[in-house]
PDB file of N, CA and C in Angstrom:
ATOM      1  N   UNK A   1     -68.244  23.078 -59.707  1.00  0.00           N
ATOM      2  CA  UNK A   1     -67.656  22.185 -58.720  1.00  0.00           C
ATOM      3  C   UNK A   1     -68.578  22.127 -57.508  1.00  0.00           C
ATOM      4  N   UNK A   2     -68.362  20.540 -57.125  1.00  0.00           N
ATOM      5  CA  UNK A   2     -69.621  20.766 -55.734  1.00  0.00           C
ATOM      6  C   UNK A   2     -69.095  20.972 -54.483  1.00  0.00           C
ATOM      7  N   UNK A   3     -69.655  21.448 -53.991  1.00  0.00           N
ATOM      8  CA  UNK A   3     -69.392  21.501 -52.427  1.00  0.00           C
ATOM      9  C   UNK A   3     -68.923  20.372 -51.584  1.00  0.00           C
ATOM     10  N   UNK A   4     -67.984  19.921 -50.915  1.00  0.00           N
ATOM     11  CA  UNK A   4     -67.948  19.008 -49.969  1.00  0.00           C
ATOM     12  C   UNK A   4     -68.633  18.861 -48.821  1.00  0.00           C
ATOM     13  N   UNK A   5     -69.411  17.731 -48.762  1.00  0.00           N
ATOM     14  CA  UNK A   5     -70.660  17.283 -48.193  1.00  0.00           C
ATOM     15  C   UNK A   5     -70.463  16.484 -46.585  1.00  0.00           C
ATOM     16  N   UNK A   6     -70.758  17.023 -45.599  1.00  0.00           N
ATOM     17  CA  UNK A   6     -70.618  16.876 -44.557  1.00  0.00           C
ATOM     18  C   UNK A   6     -70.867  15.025 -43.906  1.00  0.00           C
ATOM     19  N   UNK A   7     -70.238  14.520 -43.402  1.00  0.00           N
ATOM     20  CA  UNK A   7     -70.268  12.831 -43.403  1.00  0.00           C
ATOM     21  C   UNK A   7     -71.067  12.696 -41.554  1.00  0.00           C
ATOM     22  N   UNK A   8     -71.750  12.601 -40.925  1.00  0.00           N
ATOM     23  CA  UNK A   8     -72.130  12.829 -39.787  1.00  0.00           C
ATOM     24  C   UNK A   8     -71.898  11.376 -38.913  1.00  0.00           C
ATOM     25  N   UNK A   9     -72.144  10.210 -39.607  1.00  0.00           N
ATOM     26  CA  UNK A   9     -71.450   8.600 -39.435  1.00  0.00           C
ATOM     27  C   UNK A   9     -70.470   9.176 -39.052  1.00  0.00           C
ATOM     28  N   UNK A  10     -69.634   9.179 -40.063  1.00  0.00           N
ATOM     29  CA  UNK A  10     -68.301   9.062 -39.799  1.00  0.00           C
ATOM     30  C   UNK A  10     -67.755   9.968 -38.852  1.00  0.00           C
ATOM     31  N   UNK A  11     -67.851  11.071 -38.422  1.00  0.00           N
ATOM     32  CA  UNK A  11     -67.981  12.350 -37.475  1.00  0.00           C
ATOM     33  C   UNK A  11     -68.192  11.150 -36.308  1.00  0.00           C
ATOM     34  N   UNK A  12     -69.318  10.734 -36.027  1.00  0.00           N
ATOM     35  CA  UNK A  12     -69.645  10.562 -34.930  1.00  0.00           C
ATOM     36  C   UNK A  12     -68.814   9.279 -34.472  1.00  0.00           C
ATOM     37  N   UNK A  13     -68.187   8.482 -35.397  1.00  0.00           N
ATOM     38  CA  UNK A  13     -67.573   7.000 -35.284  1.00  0.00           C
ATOM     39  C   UNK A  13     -65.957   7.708 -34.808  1.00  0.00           C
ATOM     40  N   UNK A  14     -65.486   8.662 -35.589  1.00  0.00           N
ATOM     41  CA  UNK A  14     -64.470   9.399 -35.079  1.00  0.00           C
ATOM     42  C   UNK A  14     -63.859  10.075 -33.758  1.00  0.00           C
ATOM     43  N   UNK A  15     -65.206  10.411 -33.771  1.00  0.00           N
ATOM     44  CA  UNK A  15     -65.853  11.559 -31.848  1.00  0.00           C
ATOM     45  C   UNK A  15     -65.747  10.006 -30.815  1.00  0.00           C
ATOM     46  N   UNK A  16     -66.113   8.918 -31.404  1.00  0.00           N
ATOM     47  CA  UNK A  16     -66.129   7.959 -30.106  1.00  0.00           C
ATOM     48  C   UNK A  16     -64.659   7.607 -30.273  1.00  0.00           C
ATOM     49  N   UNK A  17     -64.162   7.082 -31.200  1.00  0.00           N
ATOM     50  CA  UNK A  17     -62.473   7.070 -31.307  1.00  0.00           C
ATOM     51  C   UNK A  17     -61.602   7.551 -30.346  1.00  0.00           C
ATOM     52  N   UNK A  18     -62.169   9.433 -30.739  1.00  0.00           N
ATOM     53  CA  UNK A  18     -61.266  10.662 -30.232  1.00  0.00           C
ATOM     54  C   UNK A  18     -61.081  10.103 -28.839  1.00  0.00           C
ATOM     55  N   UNK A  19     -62.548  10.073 -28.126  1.00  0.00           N
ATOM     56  CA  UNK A  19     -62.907  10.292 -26.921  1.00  0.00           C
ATOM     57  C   UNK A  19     -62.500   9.069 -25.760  1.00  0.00           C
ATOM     58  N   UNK A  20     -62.366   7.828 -26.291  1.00  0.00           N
ATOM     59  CA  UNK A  20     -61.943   6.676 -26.137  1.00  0.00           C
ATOM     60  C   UNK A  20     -60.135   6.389 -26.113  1.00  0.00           C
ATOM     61  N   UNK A  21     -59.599   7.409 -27.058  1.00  0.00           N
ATOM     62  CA  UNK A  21     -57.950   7.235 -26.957  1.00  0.00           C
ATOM     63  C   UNK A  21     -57.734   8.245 -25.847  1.00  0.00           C
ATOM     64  N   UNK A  22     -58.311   9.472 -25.997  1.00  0.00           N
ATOM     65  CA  UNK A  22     -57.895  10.177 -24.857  1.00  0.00           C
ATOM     66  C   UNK A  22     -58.261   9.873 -23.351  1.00  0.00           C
ATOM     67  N   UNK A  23     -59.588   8.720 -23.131  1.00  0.00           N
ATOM     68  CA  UNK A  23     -59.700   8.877 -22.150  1.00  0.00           C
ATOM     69  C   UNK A  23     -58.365   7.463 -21.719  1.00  0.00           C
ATOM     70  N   UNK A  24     -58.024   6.541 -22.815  1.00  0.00           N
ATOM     71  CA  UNK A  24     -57.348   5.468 -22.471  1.00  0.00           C
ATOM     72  C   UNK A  24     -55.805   6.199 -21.982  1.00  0.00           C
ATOM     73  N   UNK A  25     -55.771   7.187 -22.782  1.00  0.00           N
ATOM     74  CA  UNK A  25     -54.186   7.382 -23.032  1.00  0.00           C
ATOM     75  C   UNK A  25     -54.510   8.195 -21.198  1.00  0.00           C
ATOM     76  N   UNK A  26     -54.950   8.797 -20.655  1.00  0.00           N
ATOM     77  CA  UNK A  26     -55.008   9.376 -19.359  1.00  0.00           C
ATOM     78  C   UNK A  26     -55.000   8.962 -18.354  1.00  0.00           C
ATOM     79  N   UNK A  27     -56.151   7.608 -18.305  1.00  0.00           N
ATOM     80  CA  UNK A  27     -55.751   6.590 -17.465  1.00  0.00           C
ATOM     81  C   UNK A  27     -54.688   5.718 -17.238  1.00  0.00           C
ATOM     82  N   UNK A  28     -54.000   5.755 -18.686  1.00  0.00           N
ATOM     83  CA  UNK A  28     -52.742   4.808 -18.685  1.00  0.00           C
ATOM     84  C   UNK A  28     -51.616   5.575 -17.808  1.00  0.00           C
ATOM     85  N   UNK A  29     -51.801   6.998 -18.112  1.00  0.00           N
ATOM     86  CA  UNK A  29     -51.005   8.043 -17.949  1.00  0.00           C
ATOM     87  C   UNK A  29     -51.039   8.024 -15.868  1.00  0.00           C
ATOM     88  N   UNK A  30     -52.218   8.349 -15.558  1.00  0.00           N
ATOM     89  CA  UNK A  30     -51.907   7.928 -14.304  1.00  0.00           C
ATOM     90  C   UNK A  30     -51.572   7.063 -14.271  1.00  0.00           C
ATOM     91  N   UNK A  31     -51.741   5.680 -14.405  1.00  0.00           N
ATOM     92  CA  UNK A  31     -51.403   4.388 -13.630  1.00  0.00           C
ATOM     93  C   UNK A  31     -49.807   4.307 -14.135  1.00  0.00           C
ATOM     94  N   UNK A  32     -49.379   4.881 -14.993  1.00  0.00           N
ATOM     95  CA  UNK A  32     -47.744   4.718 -15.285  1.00  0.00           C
ATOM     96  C   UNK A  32     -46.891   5.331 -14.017  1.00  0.00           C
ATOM     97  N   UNK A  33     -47.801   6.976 -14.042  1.00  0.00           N
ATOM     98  CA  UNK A  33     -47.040   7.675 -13.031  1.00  0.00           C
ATOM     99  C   UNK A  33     -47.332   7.066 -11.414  1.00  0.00           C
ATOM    100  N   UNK A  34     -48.222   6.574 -10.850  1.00  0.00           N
ATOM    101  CA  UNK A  34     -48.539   5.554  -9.828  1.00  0.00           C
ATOM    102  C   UNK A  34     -47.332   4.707  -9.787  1.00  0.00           C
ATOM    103  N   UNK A  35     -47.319   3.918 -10.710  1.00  0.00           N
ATOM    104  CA  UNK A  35     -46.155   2.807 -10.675  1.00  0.00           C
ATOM    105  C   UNK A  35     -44.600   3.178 -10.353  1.00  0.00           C
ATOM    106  N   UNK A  36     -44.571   4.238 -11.277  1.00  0.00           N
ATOM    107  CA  UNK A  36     -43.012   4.978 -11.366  1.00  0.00           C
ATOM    108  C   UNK A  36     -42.778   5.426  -9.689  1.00  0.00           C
ATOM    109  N   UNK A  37     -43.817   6.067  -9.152  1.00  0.00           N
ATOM    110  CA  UNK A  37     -43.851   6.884  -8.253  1.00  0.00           C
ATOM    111  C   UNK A  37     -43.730   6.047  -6.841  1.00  0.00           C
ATOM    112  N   UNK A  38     -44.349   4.688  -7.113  1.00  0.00           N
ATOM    113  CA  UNK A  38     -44.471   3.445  -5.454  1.00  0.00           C
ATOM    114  C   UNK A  38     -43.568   2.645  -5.843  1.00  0.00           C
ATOM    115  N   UNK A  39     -42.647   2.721  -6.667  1.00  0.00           N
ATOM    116  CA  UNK A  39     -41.734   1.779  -7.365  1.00  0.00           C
ATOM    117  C   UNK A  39     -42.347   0.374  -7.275  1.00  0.00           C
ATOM    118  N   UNK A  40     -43.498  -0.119  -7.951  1.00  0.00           N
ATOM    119  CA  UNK A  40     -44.080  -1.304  -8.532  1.00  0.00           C
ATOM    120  C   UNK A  40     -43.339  -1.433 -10.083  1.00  0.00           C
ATOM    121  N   UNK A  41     -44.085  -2.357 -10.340  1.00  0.00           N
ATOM    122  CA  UNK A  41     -43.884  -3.136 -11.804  1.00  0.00           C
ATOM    123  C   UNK A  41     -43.799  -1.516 -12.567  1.00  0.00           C
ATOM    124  N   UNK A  42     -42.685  -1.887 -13.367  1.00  0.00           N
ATOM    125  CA  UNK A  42     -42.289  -1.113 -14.632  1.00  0.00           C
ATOM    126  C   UNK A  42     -44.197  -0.692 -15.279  1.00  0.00           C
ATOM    127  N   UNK A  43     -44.459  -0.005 -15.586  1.00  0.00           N
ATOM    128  CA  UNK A  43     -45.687   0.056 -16.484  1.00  0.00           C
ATOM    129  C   UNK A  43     -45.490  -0.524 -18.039  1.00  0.00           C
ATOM    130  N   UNK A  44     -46.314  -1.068 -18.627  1.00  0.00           N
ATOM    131  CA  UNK A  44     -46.333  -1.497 -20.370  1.00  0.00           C
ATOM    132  C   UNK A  44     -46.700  -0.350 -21.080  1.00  0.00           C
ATOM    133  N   UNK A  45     -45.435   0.125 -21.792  1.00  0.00           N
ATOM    134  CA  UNK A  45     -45.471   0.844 -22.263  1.00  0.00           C
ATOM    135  C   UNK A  45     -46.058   0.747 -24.153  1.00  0.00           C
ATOM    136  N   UNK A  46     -46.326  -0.479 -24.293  1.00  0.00           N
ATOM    137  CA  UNK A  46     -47.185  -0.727 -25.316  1.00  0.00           C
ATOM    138  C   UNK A  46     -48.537  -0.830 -25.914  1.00  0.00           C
ATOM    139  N   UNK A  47     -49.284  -0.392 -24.518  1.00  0.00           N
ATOM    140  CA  UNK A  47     -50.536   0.021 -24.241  1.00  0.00           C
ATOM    141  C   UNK A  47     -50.318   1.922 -24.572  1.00  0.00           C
ATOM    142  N   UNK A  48     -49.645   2.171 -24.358  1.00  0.00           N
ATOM    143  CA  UNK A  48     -49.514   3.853 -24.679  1.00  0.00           C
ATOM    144  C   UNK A  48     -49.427   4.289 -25.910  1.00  0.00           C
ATOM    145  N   UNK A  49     -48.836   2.953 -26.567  1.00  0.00           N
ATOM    146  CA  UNK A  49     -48.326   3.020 -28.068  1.00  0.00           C
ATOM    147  C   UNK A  49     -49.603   2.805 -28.764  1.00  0.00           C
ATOM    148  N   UNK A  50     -50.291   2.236 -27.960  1.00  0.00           N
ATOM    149  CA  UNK A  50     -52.529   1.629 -29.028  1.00  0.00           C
ATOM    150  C   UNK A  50     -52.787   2.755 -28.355  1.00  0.00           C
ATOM    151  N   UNK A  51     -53.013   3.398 -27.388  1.00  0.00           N
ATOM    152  CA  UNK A  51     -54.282   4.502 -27.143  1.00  0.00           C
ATOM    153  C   UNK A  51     -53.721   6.020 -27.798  1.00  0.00           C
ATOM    154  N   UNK A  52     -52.732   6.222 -27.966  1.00  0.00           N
ATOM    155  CA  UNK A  52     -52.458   7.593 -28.690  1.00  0.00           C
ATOM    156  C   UNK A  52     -53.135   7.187 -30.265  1.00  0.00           C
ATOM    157  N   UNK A  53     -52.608   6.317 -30.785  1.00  0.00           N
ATOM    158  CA  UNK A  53     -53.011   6.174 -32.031  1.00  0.00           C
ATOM    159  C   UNK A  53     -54.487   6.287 -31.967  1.00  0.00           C
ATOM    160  N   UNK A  54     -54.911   5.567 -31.328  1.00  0.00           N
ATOM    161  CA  UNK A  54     -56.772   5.548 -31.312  1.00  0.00           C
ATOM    162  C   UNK A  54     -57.322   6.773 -31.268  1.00  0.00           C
ATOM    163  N   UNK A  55     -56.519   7.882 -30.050  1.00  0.00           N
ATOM    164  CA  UNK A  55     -57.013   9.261 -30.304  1.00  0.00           C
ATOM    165  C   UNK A  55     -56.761   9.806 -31.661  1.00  0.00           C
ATOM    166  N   UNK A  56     -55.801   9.768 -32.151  1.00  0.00           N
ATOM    167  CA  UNK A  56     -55.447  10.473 -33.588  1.00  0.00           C
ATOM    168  C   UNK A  56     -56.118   9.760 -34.750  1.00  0.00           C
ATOM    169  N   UNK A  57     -56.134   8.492 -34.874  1.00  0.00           N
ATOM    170  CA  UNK A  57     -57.170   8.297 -36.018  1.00  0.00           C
ATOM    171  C   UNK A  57     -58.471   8.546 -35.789  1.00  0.00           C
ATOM    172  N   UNK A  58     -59.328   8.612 -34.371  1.00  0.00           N
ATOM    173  CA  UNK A  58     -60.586   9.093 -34.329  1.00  0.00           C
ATOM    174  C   UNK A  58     -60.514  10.912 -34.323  1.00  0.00           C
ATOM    175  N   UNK A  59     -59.613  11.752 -34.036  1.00  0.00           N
ATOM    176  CA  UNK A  59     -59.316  13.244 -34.155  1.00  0.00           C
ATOM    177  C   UNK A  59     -59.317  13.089 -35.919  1.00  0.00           C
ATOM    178  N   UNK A  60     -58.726  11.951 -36.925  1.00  0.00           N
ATOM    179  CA  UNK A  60     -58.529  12.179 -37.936  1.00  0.00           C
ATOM    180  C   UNK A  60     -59.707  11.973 -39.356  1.00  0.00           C
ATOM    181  N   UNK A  61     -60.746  11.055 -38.493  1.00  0.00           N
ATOM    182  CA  UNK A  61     -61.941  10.663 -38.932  1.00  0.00           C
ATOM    183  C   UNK A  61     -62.920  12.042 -38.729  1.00  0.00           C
ATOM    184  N   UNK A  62     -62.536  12.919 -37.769  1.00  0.00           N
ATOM    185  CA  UNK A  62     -63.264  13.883 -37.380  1.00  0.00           C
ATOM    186  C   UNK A  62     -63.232  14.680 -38.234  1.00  0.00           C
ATOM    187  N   UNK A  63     -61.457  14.833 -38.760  1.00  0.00           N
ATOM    188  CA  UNK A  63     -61.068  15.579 -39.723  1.00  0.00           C
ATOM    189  C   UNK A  63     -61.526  15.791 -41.395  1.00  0.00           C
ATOM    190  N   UNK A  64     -61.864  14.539 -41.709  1.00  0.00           N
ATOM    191  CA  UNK A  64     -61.862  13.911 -43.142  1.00  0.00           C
ATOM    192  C   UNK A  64     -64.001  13.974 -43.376  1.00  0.00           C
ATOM    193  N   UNK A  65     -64.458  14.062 -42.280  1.00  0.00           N
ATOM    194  CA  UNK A  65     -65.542  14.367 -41.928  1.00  0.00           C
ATOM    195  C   UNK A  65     -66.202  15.648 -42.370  1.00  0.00           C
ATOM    196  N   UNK A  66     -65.579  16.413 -42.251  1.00  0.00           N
ATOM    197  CA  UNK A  66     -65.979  17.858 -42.364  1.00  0.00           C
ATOM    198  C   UNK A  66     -66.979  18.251 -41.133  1.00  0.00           C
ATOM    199  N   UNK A  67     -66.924  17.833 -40.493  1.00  0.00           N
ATOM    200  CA  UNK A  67     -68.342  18.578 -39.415  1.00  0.00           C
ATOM    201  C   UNK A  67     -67.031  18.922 -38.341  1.00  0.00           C
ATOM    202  N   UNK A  68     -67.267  19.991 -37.646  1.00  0.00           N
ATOM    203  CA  UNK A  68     -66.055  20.840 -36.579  1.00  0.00           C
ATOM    204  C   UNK A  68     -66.769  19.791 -35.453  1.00  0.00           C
ATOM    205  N   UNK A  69     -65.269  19.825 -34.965  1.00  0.00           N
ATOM    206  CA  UNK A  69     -64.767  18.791 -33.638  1.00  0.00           C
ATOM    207  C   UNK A  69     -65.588  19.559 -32.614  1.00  0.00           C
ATOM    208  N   UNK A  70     -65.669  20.306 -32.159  1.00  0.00           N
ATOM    209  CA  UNK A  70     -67.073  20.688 -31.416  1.00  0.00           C
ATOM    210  C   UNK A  70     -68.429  20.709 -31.233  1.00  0.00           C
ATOM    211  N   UNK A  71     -68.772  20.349 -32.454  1.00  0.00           N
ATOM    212  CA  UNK A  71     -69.985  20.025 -33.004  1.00  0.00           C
ATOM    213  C   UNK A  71     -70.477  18.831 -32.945  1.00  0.00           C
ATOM    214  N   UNK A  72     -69.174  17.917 -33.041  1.00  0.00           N
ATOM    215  CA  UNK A  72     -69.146  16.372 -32.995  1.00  0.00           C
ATOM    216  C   UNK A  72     -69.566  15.735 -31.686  1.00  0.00           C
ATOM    217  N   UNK A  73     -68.429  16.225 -30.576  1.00  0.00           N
ATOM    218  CA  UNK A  73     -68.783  16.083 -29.124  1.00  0.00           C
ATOM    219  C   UNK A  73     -69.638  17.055 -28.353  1.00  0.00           C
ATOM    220  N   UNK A  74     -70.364  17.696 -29.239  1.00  0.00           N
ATOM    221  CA  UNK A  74     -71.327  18.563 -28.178  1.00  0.00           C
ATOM    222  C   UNK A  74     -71.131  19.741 -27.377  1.00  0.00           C
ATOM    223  N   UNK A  75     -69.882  19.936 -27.702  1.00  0.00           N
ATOM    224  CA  UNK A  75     -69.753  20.769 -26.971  1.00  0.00           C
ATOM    225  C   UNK A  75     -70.181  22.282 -27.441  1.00  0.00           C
TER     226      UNK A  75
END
């Protein structure tokens, strides 16, 4: 049986995913609590509903990848 073979594309298409939902879902995250907080416009809460997903299918591309999520982003 062979070894499962490390995908580094896909790793890296994943790592921009990851890095892209979390940074969306954070910013959304302030500007919700901003809004809530100066009592402006309700925030769209359907923008929260696309950037979580974006983190988890790029965390999940990372996954299916085989190369460790640290390795991916450098750290």
């Amino acid at each position: 049986m062979s070894t499962p073979k490390e995908r580094p594309f896909v790793a890296l298409i994943g790592a921009l995913l990851f890095l892209a939902g979390a940074a969306f879902t954070a910013l959304f995250a302030a500007a919700a609590v901003w809004l809530l907080v100066t009592d402006g416009d309700p925030p769209a809460w359907g923008i929260f509903a696309v950037t979580v997903p974006v983190g988890a299918v790029g965390f999940w591309l990372v996954r299916i990848s085989r190369v460790p999520l640290g390795e991916v982003l450098n750290i």
